[in-house]
C-alpha atoms as a PDB file:
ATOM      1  CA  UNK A   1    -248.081-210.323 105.317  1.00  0.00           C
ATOM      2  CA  UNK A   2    -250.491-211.106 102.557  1.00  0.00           C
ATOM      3  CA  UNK A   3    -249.454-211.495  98.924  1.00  0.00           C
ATOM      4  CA  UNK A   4    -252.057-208.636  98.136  1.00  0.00           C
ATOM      5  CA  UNK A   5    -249.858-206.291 100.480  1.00  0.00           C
ATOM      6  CA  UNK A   6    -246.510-207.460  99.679  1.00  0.00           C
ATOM      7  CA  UNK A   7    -247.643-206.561  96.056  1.00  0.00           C
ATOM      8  CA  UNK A   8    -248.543-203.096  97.381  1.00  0.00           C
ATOM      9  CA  UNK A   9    -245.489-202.546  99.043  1.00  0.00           C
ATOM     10  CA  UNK A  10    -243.255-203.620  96.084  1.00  0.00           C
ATOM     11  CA  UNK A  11    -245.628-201.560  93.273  1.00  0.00           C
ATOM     12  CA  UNK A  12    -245.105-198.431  95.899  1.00  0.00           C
ATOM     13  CA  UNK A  13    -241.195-198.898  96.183  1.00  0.00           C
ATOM     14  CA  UNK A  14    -240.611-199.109  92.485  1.00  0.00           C
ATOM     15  CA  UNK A  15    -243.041-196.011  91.582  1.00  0.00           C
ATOM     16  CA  UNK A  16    -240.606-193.986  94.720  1.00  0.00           C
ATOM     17  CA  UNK A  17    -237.823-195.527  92.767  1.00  0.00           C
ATOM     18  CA  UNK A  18    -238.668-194.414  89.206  1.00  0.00           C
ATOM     19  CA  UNK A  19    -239.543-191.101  90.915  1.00  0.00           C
ATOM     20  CA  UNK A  20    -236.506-190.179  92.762  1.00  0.00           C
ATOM     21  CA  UNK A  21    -234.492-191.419  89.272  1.00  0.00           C
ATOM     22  CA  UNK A  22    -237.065-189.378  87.174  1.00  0.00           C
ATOM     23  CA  UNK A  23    -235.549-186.253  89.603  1.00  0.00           C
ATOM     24  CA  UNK A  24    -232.306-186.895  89.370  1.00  0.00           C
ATOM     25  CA  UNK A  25    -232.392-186.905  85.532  1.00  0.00           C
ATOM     26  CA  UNK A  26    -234.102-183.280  85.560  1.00  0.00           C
ATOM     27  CA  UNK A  27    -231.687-181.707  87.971  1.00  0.00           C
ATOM     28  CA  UNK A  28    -228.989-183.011  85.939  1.00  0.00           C
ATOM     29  CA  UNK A  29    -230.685-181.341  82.425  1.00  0.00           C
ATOM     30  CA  UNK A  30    -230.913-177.850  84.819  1.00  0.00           C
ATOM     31  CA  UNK A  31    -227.111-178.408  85.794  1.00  0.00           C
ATOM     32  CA  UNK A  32    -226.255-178.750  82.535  1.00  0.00           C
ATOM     33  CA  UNK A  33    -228.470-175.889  81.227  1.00  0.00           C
ATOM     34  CA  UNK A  34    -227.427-173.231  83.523  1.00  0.00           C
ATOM     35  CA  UNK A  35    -224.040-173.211  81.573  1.00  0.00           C
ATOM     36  CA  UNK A  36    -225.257-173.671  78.457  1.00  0.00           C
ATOM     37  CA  UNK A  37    -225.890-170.291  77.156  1.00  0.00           C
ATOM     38  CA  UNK A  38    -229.490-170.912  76.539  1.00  0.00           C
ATOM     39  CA  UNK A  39    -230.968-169.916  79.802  1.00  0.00           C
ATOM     40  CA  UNK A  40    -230.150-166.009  78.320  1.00  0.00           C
ATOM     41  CA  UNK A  41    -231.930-163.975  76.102  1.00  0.00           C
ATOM     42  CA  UNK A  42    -231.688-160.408  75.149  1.00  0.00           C
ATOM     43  CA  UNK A  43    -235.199-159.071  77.221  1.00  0.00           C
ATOM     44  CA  UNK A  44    -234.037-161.050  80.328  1.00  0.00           C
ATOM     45  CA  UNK A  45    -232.908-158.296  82.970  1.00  0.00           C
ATOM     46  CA  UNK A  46    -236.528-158.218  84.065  1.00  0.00           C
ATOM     47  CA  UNK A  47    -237.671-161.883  83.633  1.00  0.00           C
ATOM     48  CA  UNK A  48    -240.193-163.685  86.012  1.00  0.00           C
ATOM     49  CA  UNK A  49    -241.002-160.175  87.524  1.00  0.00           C
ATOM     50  CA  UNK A  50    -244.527-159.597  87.578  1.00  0.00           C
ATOM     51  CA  UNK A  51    -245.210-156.089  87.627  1.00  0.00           C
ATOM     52  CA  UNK A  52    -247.558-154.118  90.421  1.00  0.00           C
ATOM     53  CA  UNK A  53    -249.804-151.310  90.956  1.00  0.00           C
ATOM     54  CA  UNK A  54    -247.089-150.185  93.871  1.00  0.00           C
ATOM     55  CA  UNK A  55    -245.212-146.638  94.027  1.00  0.00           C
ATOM     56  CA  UNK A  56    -242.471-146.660  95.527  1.00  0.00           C
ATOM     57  CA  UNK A  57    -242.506-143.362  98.087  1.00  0.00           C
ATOM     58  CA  UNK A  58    -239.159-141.887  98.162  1.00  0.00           C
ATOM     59  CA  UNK A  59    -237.662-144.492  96.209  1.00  0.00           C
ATOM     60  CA  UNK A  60    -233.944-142.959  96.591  1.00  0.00           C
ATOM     61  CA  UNK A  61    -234.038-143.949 100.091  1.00  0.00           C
ATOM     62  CA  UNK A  62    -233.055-147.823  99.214  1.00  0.00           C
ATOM     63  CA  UNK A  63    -230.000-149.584  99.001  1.00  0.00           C
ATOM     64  CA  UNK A  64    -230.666-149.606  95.460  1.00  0.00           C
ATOM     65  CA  UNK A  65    -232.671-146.781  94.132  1.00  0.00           C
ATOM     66  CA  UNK A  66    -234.729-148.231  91.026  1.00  0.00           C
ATOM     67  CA  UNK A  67    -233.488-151.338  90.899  1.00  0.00           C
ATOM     68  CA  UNK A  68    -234.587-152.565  95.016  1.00  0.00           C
ATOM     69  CA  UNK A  69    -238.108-151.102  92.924  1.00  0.00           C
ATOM     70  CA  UNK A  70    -238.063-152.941  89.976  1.00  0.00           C
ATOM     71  CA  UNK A  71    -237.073-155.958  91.395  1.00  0.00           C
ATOM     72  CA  UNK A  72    -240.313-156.584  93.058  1.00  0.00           C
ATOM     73  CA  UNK A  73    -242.663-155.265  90.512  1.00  0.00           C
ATOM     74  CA  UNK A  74    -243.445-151.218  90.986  1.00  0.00           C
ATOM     75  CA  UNK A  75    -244.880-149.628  88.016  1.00  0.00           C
ATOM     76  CA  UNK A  76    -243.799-146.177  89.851  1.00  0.00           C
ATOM     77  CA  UNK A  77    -240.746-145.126  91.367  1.00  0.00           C
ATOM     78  CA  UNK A  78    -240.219-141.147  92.954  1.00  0.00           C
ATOM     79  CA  UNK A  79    -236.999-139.118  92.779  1.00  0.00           C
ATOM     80  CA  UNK A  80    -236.650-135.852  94.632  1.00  0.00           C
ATOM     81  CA  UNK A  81    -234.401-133.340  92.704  1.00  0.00           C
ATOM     82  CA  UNK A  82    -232.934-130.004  93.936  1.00  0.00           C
ATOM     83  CA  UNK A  83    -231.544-127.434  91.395  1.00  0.00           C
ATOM     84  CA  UNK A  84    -228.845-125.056  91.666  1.00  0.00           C
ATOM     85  CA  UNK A  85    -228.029-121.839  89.669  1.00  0.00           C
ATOM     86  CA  UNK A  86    -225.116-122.121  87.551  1.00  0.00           C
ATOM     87  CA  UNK A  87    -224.792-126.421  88.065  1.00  0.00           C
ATOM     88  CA  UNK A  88    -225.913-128.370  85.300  1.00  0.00           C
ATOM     89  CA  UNK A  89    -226.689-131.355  88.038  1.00  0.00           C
ATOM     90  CA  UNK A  90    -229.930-132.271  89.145  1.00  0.00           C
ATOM     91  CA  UNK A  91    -229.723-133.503  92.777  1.00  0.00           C
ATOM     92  CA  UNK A  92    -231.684-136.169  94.663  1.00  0.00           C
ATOM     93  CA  UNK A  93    -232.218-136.674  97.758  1.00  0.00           C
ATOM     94  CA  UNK A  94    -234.956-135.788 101.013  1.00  0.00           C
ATOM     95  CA  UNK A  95    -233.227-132.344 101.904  1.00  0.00           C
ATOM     96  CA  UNK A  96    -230.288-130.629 101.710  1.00  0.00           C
ATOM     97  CA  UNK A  97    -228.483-132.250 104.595  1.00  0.00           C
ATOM     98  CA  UNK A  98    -229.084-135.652 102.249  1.00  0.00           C
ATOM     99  CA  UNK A  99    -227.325-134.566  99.399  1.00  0.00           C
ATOM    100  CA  UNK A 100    -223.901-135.729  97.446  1.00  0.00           C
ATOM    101  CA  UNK A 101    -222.023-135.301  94.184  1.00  0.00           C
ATOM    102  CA  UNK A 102    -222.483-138.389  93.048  1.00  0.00           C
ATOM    103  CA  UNK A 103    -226.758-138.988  93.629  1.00  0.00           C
ATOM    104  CA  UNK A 104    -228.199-137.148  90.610  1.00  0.00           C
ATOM    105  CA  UNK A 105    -231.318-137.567  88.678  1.00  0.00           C
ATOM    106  CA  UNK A 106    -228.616-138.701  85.638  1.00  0.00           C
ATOM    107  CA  UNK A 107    -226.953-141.392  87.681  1.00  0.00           C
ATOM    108  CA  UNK A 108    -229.736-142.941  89.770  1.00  0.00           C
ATOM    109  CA  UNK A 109    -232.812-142.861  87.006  1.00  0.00           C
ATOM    110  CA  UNK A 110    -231.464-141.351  83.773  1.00  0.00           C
ATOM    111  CA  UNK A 111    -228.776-143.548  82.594  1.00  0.00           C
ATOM    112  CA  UNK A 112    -230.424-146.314  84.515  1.00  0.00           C
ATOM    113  CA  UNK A 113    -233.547-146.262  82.358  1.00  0.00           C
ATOM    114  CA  UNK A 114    -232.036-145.739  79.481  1.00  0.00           C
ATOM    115  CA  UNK A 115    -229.903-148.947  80.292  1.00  0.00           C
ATOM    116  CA  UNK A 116    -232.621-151.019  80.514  1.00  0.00           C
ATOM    117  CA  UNK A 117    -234.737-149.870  77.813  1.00  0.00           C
ATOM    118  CA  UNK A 118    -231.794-150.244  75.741  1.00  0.00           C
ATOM    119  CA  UNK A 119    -231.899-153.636  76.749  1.00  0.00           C
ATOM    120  CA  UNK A 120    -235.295-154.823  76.558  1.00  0.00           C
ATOM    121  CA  UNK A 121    -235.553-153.095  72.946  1.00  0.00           C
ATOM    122  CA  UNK A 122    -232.804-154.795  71.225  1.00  0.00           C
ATOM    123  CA  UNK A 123    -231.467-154.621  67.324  1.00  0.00           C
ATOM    124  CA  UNK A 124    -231.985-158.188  66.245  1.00  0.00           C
ATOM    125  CA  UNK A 125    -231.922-159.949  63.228  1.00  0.00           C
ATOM    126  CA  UNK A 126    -235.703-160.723  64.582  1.00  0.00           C
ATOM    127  CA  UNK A 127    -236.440-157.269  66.362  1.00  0.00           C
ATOM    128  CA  UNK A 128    -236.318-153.820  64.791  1.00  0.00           C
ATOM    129  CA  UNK A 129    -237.865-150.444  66.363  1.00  0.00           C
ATOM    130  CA  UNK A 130    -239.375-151.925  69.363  1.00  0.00           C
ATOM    131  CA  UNK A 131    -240.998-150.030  72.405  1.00  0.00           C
ATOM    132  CA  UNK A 132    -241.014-152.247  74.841  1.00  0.00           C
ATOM    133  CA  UNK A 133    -241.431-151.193  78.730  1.00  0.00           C
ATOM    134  CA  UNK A 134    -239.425-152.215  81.411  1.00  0.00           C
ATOM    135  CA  UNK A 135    -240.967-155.550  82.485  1.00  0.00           C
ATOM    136  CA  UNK A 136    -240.524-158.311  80.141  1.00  0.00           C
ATOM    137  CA  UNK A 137    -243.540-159.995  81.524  1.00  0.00           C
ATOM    138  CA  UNK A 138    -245.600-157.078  80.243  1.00  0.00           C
ATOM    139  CA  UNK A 139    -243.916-155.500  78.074  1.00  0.00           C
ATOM    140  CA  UNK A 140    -246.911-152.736  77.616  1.00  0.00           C
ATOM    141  CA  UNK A 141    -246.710-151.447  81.171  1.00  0.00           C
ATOM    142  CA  UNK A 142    -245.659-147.949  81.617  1.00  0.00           C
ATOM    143  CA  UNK A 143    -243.358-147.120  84.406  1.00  0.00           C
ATOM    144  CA  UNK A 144    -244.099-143.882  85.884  1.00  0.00           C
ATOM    145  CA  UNK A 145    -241.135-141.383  86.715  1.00  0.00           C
ATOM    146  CA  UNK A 146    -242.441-138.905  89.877  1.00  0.00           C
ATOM    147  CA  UNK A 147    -239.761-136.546  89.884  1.00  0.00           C
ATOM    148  CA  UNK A 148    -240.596-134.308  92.735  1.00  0.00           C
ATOM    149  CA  UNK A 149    -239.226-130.521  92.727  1.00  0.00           C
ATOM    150  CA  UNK A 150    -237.673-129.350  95.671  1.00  0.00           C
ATOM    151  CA  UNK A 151    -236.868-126.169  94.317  1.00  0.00           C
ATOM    152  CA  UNK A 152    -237.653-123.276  92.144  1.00  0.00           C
ATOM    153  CA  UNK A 153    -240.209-124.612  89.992  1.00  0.00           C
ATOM    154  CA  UNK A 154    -239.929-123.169  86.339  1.00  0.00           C
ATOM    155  CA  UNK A 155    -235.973-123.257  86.534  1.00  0.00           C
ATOM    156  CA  UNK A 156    -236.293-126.495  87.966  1.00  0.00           C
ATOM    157  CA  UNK A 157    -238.367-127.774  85.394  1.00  0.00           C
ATOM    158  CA  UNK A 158    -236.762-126.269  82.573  1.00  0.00           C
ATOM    159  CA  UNK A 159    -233.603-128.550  83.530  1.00  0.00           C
ATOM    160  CA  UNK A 160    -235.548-131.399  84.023  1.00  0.00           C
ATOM    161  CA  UNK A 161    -236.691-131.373  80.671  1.00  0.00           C
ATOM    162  CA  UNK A 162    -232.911-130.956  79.312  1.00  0.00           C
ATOM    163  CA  UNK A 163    -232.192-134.102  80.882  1.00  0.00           C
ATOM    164  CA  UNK A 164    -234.953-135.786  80.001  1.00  0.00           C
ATOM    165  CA  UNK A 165    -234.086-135.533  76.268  1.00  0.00           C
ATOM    166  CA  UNK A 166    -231.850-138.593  75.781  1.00  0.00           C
ATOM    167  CA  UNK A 167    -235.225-140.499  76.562  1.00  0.00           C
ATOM    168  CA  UNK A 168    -237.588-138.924  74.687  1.00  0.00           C
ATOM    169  CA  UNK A 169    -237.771-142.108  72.165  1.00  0.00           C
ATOM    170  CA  UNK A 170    -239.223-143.684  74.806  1.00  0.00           C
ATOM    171  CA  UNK A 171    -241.561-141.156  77.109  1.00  0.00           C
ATOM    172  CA  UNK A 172    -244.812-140.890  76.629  1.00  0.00           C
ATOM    173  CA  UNK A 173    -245.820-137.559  75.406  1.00  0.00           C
ATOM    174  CA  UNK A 174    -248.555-135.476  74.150  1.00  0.00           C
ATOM    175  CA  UNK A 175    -248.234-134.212  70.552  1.00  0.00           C
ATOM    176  CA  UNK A 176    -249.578-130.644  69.967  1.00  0.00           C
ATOM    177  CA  UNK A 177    -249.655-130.562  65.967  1.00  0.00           C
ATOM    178  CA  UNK A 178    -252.027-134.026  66.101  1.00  0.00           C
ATOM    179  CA  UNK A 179    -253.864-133.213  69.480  1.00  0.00           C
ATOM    180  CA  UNK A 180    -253.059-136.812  70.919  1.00  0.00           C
ATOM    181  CA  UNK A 181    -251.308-138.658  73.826  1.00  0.00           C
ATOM    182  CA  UNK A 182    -249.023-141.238  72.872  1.00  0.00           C
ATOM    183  CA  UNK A 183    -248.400-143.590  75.796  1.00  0.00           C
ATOM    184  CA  UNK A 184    -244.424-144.886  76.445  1.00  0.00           C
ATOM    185  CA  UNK A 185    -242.793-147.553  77.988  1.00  0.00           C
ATOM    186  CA  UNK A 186    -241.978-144.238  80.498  1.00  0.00           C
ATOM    187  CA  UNK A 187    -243.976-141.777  81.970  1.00  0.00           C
ATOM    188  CA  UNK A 188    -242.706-138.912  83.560  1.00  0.00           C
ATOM    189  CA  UNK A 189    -245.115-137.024  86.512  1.00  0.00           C
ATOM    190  CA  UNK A 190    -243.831-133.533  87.690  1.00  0.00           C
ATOM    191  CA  UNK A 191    -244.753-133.180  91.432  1.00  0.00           C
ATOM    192  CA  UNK A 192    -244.155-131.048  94.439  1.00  0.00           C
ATOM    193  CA  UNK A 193    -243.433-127.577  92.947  1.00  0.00           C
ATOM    194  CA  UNK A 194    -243.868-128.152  89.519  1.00  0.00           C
ATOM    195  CA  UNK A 195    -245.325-124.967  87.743  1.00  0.00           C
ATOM    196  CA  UNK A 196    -248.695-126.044  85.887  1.00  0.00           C
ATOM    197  CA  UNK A 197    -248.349-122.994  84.307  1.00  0.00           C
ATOM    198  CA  UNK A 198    -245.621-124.348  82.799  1.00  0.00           C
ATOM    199  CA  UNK A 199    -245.886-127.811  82.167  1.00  0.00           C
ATOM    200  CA  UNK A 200    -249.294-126.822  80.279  1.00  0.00           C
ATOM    201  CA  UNK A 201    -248.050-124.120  77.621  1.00  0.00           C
ATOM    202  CA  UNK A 202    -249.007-125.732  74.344  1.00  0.00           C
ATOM    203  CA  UNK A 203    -245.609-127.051  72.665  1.00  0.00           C
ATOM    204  CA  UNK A 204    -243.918-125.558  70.183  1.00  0.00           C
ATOM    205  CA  UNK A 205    -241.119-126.719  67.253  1.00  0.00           C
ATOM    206  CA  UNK A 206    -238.711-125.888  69.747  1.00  0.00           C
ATOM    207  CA  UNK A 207    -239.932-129.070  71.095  1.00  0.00           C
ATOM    208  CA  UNK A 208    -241.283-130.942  68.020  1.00  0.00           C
ATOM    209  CA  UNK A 209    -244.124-129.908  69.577  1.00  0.00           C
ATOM    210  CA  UNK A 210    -244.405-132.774  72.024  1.00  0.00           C
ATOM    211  CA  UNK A 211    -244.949-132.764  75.849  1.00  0.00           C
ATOM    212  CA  UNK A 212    -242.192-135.043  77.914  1.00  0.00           C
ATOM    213  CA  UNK A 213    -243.919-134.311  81.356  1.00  0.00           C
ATOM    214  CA  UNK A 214    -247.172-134.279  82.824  1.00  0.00           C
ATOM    215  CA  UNK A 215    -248.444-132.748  86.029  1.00  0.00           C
ATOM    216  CA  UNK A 216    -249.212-134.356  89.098  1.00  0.00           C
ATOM    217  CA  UNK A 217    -253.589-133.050  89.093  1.00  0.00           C
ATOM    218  CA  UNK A 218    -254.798-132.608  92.466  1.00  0.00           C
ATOM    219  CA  UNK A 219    -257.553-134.941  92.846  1.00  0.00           C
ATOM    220  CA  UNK A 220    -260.292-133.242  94.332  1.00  0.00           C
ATOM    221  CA  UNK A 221    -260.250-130.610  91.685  1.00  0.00           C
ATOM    222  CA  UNK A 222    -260.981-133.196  88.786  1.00  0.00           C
ATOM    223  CA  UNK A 223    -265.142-133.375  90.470  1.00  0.00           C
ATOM    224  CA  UNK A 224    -265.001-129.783  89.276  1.00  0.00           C
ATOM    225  CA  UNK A 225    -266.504-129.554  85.488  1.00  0.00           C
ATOM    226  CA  UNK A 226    -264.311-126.529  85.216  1.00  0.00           C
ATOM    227  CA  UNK A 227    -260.660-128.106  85.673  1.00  0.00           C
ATOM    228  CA  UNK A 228    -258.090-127.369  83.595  1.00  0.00           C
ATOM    229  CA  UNK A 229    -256.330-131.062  83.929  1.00  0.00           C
ATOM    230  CA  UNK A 230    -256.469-133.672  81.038  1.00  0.00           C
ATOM    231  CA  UNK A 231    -254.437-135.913  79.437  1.00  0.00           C
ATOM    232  CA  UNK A 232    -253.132-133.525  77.259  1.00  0.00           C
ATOM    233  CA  UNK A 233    -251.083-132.132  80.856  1.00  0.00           C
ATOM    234  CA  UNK A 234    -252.370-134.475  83.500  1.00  0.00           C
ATOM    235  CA  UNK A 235    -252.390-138.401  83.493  1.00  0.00           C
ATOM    236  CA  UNK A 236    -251.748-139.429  87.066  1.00  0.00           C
ATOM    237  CA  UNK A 237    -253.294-137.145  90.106  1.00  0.00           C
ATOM    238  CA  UNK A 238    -252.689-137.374  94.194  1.00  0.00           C
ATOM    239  CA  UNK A 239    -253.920-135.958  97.376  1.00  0.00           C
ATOM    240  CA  UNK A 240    -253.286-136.477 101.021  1.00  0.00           C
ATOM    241  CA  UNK A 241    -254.644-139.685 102.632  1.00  0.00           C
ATOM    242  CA  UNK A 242    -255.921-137.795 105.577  1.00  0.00           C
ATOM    243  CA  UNK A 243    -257.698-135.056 103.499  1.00  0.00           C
ATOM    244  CA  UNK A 244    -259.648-137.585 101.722  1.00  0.00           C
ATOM    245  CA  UNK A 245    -260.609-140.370 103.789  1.00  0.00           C
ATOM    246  CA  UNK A 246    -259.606-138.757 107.247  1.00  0.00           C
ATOM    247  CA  UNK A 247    -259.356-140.982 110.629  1.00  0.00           C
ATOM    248  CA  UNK A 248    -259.633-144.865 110.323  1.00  0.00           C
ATOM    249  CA  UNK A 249    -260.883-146.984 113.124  1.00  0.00           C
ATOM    250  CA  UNK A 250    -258.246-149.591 113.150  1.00  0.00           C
ATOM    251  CA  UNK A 251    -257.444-149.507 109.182  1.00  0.00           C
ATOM    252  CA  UNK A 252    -260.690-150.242 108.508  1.00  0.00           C
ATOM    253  CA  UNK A 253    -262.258-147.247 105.944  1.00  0.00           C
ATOM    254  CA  UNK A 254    -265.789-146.237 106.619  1.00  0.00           C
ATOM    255  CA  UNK A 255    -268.804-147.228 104.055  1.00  0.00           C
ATOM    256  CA  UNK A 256    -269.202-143.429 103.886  1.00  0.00           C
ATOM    257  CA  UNK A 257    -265.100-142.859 103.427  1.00  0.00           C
ATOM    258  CA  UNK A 258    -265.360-145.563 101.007  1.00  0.00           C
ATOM    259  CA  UNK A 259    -267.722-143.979  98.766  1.00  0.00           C
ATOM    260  CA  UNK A 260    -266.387-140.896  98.691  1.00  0.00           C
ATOM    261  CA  UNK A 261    -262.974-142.083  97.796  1.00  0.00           C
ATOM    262  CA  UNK A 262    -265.026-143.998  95.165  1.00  0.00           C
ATOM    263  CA  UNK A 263    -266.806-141.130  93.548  1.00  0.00           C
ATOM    264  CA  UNK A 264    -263.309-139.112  93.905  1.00  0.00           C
ATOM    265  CA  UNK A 265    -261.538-142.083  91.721  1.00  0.00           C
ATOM    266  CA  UNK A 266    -264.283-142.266  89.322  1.00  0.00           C
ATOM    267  CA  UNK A 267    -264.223-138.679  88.519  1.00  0.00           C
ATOM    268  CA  UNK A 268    -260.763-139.045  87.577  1.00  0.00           C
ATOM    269  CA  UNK A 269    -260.930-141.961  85.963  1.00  0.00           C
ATOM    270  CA  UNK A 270    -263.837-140.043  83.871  1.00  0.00           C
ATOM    271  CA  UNK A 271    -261.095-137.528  82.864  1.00  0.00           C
ATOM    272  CA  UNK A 272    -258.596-140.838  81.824  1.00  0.00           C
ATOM    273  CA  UNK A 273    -256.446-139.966  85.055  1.00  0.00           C
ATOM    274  CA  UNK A 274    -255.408-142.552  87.883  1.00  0.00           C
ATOM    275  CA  UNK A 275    -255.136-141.519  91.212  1.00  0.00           C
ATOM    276  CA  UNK A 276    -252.296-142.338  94.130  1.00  0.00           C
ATOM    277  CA  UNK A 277    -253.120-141.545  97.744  1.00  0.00           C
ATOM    278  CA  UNK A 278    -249.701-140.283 100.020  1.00  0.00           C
ATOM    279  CA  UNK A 279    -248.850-140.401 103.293  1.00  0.00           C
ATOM    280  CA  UNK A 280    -251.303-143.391 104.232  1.00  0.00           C
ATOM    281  CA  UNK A 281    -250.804-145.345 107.564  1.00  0.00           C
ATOM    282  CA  UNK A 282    -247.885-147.006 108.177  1.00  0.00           C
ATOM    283  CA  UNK A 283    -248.372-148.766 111.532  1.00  0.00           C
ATOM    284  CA  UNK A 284    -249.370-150.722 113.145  1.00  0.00           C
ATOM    285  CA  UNK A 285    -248.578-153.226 110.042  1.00  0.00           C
ATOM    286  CA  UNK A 286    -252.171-154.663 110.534  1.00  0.00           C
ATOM    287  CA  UNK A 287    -253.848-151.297 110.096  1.00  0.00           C
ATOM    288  CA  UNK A 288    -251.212-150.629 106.853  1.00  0.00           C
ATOM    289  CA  UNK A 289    -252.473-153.723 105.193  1.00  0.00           C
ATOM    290  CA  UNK A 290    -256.065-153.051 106.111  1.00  0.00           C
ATOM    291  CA  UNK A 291    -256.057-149.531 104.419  1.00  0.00           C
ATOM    292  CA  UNK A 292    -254.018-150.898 101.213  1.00  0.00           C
ATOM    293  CA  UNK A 293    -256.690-153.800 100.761  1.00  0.00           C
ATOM    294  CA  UNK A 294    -259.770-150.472 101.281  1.00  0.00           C
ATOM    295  CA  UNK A 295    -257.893-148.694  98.504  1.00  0.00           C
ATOM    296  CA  UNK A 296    -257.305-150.734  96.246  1.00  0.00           C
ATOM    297  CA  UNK A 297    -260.742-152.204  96.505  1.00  0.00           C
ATOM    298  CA  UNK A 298    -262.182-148.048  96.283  1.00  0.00           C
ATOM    299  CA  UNK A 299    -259.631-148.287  92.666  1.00  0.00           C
ATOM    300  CA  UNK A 300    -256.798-146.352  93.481  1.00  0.00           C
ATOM    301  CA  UNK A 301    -254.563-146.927  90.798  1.00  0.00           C
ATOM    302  CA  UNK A 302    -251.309-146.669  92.462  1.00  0.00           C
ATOM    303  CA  UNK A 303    -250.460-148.001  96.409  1.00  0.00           C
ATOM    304  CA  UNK A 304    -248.007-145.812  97.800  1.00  0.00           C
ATOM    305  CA  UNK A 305    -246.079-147.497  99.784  1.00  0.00           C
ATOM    306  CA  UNK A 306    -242.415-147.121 101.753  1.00  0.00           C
ATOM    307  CA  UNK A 307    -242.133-150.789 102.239  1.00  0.00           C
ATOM    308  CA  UNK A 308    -242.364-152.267  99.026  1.00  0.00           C
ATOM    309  CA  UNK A 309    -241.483-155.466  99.610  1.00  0.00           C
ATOM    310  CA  UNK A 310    -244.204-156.032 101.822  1.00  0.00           C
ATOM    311  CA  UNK A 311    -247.019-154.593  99.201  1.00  0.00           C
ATOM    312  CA  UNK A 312    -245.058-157.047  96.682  1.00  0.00           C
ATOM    313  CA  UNK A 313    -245.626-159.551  98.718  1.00  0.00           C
ATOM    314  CA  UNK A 314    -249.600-158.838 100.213  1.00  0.00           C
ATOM    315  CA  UNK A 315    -251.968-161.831  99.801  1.00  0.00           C
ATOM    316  CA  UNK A 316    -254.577-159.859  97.646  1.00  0.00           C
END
């Protein structure tokens, strides 16, 4: 062996050395750290998660409804609700065969959110009168609240806006007595039977004239110069998958679909409304992925998806 390599050999074992000590001193700081108190801080229920353009379709369905959702970054979750005359309760769940006591819109999203936003906008000797969202990451980002009527529509809503009232410091809303949209760290989108007719009566001091809940648009009617939808009632709009883009040849959207899905999102987008396609392809997997990369490249604004842990977790 020559003295040059011997020399190499030595300089290489003592930089491994200094290394492996150099490691051993930081896992001993994070050992000591975790129990340290410091490694908390009053917006950390939602730390390191990066939030997602991902709805998460029929969100009651998990383990954990909200939280399976949040935990991997959707800025949209969905909660079915069935009303009943004479009960108070707001019920969630697919169908009537799905329902309990126990799964209402109070104890799986109401006192949930409220919860966490309770959390991330602490009373500090630092922090006073915050409106922080959800996401500590991004504190800014909305998180949309489909609640999809099962049942009648204006009785229906007409509870849903009783229980919506312990979050009103936080929803966005649409004030009638300055003509303006203030945007929340929670939106709430009526869907499925909600009653337009409804939703879009102009407020009135009953309500401090503010609007809680906005109405799912259907999103071929906002090409029409005509519609009635805005963001004084409308922020977020949908339509069926198939009725838009029709057939795809192995997940792979058309030049010609792909325009007009484009024009379609534009013209919303013109209005200041996103746009979330339902019931898209869910298999083969391949195909799924395919037709999530087309939309979001066409700007849908919100993937709806059943597996969200996969769309968390797409290369994009």
């Amino acid at each position: 062996m020559t003295p040059a390599r011997s020399l190499a050999q030595i300089v290489h074992l003592l930089v491994g050395f200094s290394a492996a000590v150099w490691a051993g001193d930081v896992q001993n700081y994070l050992n000591k750290f975790e129990g340290s108190g410091r490694q908390w801080y009053p917006t950390s229920f939602t730390r390191d998660i990066i939030p997602k353009p991902i709805h998460s379709h029929n969100d009651y369905w998990r383990k954990a409804p909200l939280y399976d959702a949040i935990s991997v970054g959707c800025i949209s979750v969905e909660a079915d609700v069935w009303h009943f005359d004479g009960d108070n309760e707001l019920y969630v769940g697919h169908d009537l065969s799905s329902l309990t006591k126990n799964r209402t819109l109070n104890s799986l999203y109401i006192n949930p959110l409220l919860d966490i936003l309770h959390r991330q906008n602490p009373e500090t000797e630092f922090a006073h009168d915050t409106s922080n969202g959800i996401f500590d990451t991004n504190p800014e980002q909305t998180l949309y609240l489909y609640i999809d009527i099962k049942t009648s529509g204006v009785a229906t809503y007409t509870s849903i806006l009783k229980h919506l009232t312990p979050l009103h410091p936080y929803l966005t809303h649409y004030n009638a007595s300055t003509a303006l949209t203030h945007y929340g760290p929670l939106t709430v989108i009526a869907t499925g039977n909600a009653p337009f007719s409804e939703i879009s009566v102009s407020p009135t001091s009953s309500s401090d004239y503010a609007r809680y809940a906005f109405y799912d648009a259907p999103l071929l009617s906002l090409s029409d110069s005509n519609t009635p939808y805005n963001t004084t009632n409308s922020l977020m709009s949908s339509e069926d998958f198939g009725s838009i883009v029709g057939r795809v040849s192995g997940g792979e959207m058309s030049n010609a679909q792909k325009q007009k899905l484009t024009g379609l999102v534009k013209s919303a987008h013109d209005r200041g409304i996103g746009v979330r396609l339902w019931d898209t392809p869910g298999w083969p997997v391949r195909w799924r992925n395919k037709v999530w990369r087309g939309l979001m490249e066409c700007g849908v604004d919100l993937l709806n998806a059943d597996d969200v842990w996969a769309a968390a977790g797409m290369m994009w």
